[in-house]
C-alpha atoms as a PDB file:
ATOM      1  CA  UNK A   1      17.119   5.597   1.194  1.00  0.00           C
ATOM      2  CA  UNK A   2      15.359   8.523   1.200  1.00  0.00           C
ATOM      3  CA  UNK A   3      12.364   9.490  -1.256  1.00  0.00           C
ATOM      4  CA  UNK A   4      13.844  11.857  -3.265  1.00  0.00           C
ATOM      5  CA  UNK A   5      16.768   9.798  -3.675  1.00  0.00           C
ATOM      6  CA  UNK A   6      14.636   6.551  -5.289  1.00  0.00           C
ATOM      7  CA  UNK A   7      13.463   6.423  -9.007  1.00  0.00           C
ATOM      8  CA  UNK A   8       9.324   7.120  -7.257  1.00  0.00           C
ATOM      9  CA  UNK A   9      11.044  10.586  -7.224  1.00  0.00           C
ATOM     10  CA  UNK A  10      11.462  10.169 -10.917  1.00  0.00           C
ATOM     11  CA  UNK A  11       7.416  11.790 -12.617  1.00  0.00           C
ATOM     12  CA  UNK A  12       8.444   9.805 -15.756  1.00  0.00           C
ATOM     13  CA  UNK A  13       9.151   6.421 -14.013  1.00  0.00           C
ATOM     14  CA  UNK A  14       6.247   6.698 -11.704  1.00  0.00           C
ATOM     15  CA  UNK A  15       3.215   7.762 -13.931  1.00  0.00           C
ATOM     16  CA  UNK A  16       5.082   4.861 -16.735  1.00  0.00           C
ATOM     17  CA  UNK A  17       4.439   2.247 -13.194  1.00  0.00           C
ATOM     18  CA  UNK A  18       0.820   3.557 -12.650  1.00  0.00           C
ATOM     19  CA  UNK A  19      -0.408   3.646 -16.057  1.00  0.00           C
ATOM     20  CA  UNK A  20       0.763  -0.532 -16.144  1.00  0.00           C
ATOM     21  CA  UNK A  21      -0.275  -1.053 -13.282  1.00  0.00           C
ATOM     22  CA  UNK A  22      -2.808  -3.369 -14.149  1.00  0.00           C
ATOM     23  CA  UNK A  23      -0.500  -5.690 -15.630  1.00  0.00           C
ATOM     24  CA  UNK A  24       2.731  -4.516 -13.093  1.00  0.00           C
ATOM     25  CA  UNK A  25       0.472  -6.062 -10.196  1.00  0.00           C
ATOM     26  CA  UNK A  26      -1.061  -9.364 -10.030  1.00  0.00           C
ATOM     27  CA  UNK A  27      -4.661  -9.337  -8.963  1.00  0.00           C
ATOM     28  CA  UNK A  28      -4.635  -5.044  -7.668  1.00  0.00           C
ATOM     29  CA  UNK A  29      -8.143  -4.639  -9.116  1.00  0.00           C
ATOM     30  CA  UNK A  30      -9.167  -8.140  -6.525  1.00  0.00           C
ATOM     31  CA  UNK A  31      -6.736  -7.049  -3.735  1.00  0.00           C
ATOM     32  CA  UNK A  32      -8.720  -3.341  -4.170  1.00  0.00           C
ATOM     33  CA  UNK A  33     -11.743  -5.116  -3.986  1.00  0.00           C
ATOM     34  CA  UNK A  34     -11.280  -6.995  -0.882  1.00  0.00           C
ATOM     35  CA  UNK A  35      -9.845  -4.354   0.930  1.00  0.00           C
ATOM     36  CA  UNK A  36     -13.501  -1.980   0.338  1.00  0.00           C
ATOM     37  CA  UNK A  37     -14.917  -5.079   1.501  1.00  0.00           C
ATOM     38  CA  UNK A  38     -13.323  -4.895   4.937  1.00  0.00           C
ATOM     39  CA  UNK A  39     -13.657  -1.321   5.321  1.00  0.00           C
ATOM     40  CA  UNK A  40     -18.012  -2.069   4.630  1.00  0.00           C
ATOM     41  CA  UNK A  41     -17.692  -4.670   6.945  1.00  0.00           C
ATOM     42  CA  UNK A  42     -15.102  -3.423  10.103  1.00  0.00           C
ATOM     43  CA  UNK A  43     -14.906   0.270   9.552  1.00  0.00           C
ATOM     44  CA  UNK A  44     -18.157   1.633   7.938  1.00  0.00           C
ATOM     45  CA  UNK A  45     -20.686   0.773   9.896  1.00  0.00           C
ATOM     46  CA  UNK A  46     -22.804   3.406  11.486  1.00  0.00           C
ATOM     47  CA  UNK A  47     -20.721   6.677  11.617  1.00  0.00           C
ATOM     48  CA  UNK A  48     -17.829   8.720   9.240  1.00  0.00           C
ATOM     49  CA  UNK A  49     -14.682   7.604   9.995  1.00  0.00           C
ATOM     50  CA  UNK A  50     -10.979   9.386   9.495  1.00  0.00           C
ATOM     51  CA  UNK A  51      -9.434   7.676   7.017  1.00  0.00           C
ATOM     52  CA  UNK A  52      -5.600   7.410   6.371  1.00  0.00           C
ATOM     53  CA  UNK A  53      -3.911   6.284   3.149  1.00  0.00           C
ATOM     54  CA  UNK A  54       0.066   5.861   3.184  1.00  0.00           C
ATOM     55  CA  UNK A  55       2.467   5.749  -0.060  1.00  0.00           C
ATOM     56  CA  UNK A  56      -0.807   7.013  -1.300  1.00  0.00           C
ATOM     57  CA  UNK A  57       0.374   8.039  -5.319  1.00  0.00           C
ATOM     58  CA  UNK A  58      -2.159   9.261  -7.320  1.00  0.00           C
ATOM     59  CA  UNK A  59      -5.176   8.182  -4.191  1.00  0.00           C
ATOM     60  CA  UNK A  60      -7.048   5.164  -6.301  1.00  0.00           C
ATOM     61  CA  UNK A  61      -7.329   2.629  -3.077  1.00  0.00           C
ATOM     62  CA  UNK A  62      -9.150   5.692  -1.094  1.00  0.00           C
ATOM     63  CA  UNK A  63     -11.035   6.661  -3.623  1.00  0.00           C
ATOM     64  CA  UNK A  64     -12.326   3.221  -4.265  1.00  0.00           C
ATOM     65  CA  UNK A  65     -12.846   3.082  -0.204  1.00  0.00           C
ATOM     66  CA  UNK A  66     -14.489   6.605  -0.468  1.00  0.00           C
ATOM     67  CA  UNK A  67     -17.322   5.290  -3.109  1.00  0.00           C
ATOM     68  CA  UNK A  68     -18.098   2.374  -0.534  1.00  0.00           C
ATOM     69  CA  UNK A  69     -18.333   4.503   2.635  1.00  0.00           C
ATOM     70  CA  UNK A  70     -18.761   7.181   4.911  1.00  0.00           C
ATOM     71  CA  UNK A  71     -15.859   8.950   5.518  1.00  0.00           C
ATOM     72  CA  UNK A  72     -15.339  12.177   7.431  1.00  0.00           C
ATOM     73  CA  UNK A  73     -11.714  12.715   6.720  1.00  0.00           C
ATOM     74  CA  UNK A  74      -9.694  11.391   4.107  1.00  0.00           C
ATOM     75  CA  UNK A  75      -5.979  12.035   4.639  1.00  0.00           C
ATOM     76  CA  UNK A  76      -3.241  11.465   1.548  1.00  0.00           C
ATOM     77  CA  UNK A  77       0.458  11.103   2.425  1.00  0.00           C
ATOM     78  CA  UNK A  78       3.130  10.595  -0.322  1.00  0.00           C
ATOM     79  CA  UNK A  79       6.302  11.338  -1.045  1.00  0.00           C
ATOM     80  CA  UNK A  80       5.672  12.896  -4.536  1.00  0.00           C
ATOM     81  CA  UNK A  81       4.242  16.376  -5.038  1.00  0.00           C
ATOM     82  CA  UNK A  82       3.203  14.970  -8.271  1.00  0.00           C
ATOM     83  CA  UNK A  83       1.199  11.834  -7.310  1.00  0.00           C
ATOM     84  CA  UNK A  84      -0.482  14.333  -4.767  1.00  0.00           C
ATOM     85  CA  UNK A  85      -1.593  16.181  -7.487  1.00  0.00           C
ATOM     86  CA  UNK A  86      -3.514  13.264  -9.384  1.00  0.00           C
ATOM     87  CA  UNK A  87      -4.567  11.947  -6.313  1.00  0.00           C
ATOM     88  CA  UNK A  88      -6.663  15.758  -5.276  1.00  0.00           C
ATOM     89  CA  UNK A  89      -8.279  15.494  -8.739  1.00  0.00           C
ATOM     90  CA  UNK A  90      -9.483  11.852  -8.327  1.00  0.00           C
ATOM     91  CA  UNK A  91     -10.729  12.156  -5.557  1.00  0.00           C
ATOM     92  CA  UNK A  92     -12.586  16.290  -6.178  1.00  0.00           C
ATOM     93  CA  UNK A  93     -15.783  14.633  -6.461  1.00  0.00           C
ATOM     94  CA  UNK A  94     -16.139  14.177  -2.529  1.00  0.00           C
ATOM     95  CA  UNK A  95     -17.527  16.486  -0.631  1.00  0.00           C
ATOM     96  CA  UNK A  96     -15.486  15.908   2.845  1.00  0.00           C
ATOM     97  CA  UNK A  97     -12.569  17.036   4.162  1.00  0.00           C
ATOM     98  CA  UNK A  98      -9.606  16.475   2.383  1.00  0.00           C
ATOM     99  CA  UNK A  99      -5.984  16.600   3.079  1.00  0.00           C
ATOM    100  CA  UNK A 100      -3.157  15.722   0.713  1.00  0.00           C
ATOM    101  CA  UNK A 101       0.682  15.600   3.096  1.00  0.00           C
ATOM    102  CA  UNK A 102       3.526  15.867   0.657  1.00  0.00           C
ATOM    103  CA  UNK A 103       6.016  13.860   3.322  1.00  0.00           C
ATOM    104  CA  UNK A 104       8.166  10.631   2.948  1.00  0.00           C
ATOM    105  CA  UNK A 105       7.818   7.947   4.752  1.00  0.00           C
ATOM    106  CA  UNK A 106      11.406   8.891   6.881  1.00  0.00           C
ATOM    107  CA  UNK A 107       9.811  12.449   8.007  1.00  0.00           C
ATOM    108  CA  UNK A 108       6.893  10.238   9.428  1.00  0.00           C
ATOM    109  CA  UNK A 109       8.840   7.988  11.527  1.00  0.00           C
ATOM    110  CA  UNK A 110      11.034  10.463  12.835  1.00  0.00           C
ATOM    111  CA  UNK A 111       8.412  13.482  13.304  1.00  0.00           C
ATOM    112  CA  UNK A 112       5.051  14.066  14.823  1.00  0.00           C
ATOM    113  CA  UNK A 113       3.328  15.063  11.362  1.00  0.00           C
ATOM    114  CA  UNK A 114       0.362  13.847  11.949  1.00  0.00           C
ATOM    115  CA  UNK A 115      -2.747  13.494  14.533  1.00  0.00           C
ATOM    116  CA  UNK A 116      -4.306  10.556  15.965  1.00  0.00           C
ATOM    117  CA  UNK A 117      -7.770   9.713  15.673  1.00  0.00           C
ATOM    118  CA  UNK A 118      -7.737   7.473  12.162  1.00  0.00           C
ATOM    119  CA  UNK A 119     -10.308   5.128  12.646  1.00  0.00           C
ATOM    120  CA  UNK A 120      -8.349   3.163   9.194  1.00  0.00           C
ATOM    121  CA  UNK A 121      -5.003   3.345   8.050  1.00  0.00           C
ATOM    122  CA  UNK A 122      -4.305   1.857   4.634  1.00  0.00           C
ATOM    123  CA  UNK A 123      -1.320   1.285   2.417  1.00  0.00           C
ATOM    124  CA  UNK A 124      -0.734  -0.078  -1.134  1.00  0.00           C
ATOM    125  CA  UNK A 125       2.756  -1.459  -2.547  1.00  0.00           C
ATOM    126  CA  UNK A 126       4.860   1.072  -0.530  1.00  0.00           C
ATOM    127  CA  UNK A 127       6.025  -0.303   2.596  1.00  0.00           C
ATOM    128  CA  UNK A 128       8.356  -2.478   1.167  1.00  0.00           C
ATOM    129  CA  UNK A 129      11.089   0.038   0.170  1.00  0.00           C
ATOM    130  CA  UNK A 130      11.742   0.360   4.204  1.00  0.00           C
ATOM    131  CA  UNK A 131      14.134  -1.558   5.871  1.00  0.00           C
ATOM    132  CA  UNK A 132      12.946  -3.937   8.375  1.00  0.00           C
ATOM    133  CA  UNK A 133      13.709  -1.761  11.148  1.00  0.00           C
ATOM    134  CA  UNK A 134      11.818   1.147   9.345  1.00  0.00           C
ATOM    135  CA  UNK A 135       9.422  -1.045   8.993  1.00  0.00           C
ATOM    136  CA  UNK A 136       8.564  -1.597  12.540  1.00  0.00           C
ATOM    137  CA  UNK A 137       9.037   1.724  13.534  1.00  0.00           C
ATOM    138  CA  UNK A 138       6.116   2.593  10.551  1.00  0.00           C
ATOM    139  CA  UNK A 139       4.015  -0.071  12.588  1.00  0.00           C
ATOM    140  CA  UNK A 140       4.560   1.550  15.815  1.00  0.00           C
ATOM    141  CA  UNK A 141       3.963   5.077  14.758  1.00  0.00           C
ATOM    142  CA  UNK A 142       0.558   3.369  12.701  1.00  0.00           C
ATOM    143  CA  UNK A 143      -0.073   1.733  16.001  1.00  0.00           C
ATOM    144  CA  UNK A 144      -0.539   5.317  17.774  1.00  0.00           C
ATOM    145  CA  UNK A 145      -1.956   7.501  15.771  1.00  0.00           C
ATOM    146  CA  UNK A 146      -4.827   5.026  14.955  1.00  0.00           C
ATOM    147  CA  UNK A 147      -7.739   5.469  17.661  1.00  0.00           C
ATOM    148  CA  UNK A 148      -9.121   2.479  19.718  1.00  0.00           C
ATOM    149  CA  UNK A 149     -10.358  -0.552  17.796  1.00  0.00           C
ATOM    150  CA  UNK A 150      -8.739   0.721  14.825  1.00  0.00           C
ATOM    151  CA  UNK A 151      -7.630  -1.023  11.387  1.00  0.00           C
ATOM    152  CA  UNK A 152      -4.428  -0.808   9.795  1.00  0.00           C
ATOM    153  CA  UNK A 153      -4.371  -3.058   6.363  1.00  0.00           C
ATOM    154  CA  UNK A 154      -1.533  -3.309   4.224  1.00  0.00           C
ATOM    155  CA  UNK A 155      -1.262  -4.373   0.584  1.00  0.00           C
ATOM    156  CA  UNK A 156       2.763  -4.969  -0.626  1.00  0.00           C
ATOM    157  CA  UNK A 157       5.039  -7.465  -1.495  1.00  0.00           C
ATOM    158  CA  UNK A 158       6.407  -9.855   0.775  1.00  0.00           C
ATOM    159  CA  UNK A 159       9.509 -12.080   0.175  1.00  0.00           C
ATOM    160  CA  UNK A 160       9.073 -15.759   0.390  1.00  0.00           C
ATOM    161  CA  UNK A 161      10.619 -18.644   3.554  1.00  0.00           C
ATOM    162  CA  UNK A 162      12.905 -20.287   0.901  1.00  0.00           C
ATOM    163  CA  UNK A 163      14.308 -19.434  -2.264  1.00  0.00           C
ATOM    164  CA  UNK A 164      12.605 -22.479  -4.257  1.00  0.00           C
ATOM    165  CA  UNK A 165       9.063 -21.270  -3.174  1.00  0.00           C
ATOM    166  CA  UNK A 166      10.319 -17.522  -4.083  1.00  0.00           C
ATOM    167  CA  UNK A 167      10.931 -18.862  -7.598  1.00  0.00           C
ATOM    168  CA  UNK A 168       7.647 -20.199  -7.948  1.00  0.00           C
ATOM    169  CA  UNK A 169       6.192 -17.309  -6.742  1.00  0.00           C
ATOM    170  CA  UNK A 170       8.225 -15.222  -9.711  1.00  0.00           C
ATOM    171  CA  UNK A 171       7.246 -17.593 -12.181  1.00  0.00           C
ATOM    172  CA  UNK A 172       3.289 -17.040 -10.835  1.00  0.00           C
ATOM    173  CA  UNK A 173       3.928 -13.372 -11.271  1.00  0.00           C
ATOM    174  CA  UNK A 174       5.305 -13.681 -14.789  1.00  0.00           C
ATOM    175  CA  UNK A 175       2.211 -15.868 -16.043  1.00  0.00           C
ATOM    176  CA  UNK A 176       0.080 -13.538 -14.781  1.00  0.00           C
ATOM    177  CA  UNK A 177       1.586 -10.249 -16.625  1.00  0.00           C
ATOM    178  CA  UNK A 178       1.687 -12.248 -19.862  1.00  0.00           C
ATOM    179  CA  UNK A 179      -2.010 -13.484 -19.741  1.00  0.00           C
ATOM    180  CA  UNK A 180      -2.875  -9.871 -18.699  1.00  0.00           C
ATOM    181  CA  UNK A 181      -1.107  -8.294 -21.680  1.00  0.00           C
ATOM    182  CA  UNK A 182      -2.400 -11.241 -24.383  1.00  0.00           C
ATOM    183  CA  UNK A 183      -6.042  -9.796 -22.600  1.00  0.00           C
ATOM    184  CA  UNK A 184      -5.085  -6.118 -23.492  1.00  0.00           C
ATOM    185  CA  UNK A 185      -3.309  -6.633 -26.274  1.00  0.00           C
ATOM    186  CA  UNK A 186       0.367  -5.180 -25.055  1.00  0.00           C
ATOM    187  CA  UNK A 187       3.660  -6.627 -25.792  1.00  0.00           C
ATOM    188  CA  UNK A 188       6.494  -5.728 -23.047  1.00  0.00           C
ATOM    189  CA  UNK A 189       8.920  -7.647 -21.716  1.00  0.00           C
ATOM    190  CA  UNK A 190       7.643  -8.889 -18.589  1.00  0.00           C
ATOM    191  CA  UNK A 191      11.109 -10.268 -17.327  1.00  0.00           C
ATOM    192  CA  UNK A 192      11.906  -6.768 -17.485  1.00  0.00           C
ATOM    193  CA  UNK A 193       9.674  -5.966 -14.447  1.00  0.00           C
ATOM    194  CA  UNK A 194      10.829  -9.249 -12.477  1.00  0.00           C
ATOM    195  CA  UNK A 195      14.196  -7.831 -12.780  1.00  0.00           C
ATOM    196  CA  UNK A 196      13.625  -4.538 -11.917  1.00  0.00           C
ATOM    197  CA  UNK A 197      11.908  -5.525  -9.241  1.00  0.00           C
ATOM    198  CA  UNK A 198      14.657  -8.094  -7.732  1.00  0.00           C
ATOM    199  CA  UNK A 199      17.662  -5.839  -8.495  1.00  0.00           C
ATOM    200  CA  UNK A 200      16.475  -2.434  -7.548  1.00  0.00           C
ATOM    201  CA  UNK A 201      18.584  -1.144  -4.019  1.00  0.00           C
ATOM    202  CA  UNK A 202      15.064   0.436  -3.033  1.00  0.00           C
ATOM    203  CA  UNK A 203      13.240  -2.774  -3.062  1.00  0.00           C
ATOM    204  CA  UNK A 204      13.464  -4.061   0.844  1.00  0.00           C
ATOM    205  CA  UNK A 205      10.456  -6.968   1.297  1.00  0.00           C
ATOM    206  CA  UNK A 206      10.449  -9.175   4.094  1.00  0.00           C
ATOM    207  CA  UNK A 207       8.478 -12.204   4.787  1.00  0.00           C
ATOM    208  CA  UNK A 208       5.088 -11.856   5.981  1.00  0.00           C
ATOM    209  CA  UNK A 209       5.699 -14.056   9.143  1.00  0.00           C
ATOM    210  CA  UNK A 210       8.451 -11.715  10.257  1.00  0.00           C
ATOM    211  CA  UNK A 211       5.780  -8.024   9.541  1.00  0.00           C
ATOM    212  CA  UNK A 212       2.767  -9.610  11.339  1.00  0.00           C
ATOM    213  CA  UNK A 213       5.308 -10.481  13.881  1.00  0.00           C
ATOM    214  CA  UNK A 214       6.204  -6.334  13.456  1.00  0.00           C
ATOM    215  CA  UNK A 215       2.533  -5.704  14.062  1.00  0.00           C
ATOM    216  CA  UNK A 216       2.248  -7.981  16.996  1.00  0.00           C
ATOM    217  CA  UNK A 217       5.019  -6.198  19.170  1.00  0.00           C
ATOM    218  CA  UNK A 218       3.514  -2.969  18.303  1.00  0.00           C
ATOM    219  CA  UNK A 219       0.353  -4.178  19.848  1.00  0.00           C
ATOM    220  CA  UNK A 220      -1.765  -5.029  17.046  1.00  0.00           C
ATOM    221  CA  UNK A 221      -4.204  -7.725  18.241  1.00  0.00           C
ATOM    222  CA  UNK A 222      -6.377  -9.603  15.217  1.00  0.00           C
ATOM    223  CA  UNK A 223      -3.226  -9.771  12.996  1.00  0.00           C
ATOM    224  CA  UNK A 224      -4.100 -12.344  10.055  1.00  0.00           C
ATOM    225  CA  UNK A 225      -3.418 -12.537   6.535  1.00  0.00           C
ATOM    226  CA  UNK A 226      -6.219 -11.103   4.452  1.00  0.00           C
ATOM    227  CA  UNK A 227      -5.091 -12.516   0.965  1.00  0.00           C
ATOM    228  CA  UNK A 228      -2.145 -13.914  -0.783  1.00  0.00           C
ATOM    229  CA  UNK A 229      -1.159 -14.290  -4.836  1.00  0.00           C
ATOM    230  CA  UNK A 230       2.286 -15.476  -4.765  1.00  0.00           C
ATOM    231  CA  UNK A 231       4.172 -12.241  -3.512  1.00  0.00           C
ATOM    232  CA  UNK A 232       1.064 -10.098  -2.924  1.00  0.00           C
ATOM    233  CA  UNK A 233      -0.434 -10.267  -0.046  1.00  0.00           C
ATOM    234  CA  UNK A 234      -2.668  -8.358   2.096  1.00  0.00           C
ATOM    235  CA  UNK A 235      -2.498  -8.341   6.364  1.00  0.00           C
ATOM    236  CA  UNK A 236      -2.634  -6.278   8.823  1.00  0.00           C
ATOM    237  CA  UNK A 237      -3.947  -6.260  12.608  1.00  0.00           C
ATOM    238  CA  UNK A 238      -6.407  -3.775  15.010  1.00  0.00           C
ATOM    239  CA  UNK A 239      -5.554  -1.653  17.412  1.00  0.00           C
END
């Protein structure tokens, strides 16, 4: 399905998703958190580097990595004009180069839109709404536009081995958004959001065994699991 066809092409729906987010995402504030810490510890070392953010919406995972790090380049690719938008006034305080690619993920697989060179690709809950063939083609296009010893991390949702263990991880999920909304003092429905989530046609997760094995014919090398809370989960692999 194509981006303009999905409810992310919907302003109202998407700014509603990022202003919950907090409570929409088990542990995004931790999974932010760990993903600065491998970009301080693999990518920022001794030089800017040309960063790369995917499904970017309104920018907050590069502008937390931008706060931790040199960059020379930050590149922003989403789907929504909109999100674009936010995401060039979060991140106006830093003085680099900046460039912000209103493009879905489709137009990436099947064009040359952008360079190679990114010393760190990154991606937050967006992936999933490919297919599991878009999804390796993603990888492979990730795979070459990255330059040599390159990271590519991914944060999303991943589907579980059997449907027993995928239960559990729904029920995890749901005692998370309740304690988080007894903290803040909201009152939604949070079966609501596990519904949503199961029955919309955009939603495409796979199992994490099956992307890292995506990464691994691509020619990722290094692939491991970063993190995991139930159906989040962090991974990804170096060029």
């Amino acid at each position: 399905m194509e981006f303009d066809k999905s409810k992310w092409a919907d302003t109202d729906f998407s700014r509603d998703y990022l202003d919950k987010a907090e409570i929409y995402i088990a542990e995004r504030s931790r999974m932010f958190s760990i993903v600065k810490s491998f970009y301080q510890h693999f990518v920022s070392l001794d030089r800017p580097v040309n960063l790369l953010e995917l499904g970017s919406g309104d920018g907050a995972l590069t502008y937390e990595l931008l706060k931790s790090g040199r960059a020379a380049r930050a590149v922003l690719v989403d789907g929504s004009g909109d999100m674009l938008n936010k995401a060039e006034a979060r991140l106006r305080e830093f003085d680099i180069e900046k460039q912000f690619l209103h493009c879905s993920f489709g137009e990436l697989i099947r064009e040359e839109r952008l360079p190679a060179g990114f010393d760190m690709v990154v991606s937050s809950l967006a992936i999933h709404h490919l297919t599991t063939d878009e999804k390796a083609a993603l990888f492979n296009k990730i795979y070459q536009i990255l330059a040599a010893g390159g990271y590519f991390v991914n944060i999303d949702v991943v589907i579980a081995p059997s449907d027993s263990i995928e239960n559990w991880y729904m029920e995890i999920w749901k005692d998370w958004m309740c304690a988080k909304q007894t903290a803040l003092g909201v009152n939604d429905p949070v079966e609501d959001v596990i519904k949503r989530y199961k029955n919309l046609e955009e939603n495409k997760p796979d199992t994490l065994d099956s992307q890292q094995l995506m990464l691994k014919n691509a020619g990722f090398q290094e692939i491991d699991c970063y993190y995991k809370y139930g159906i989040f989960t962090i991974f990804g692999g170096r060029k």
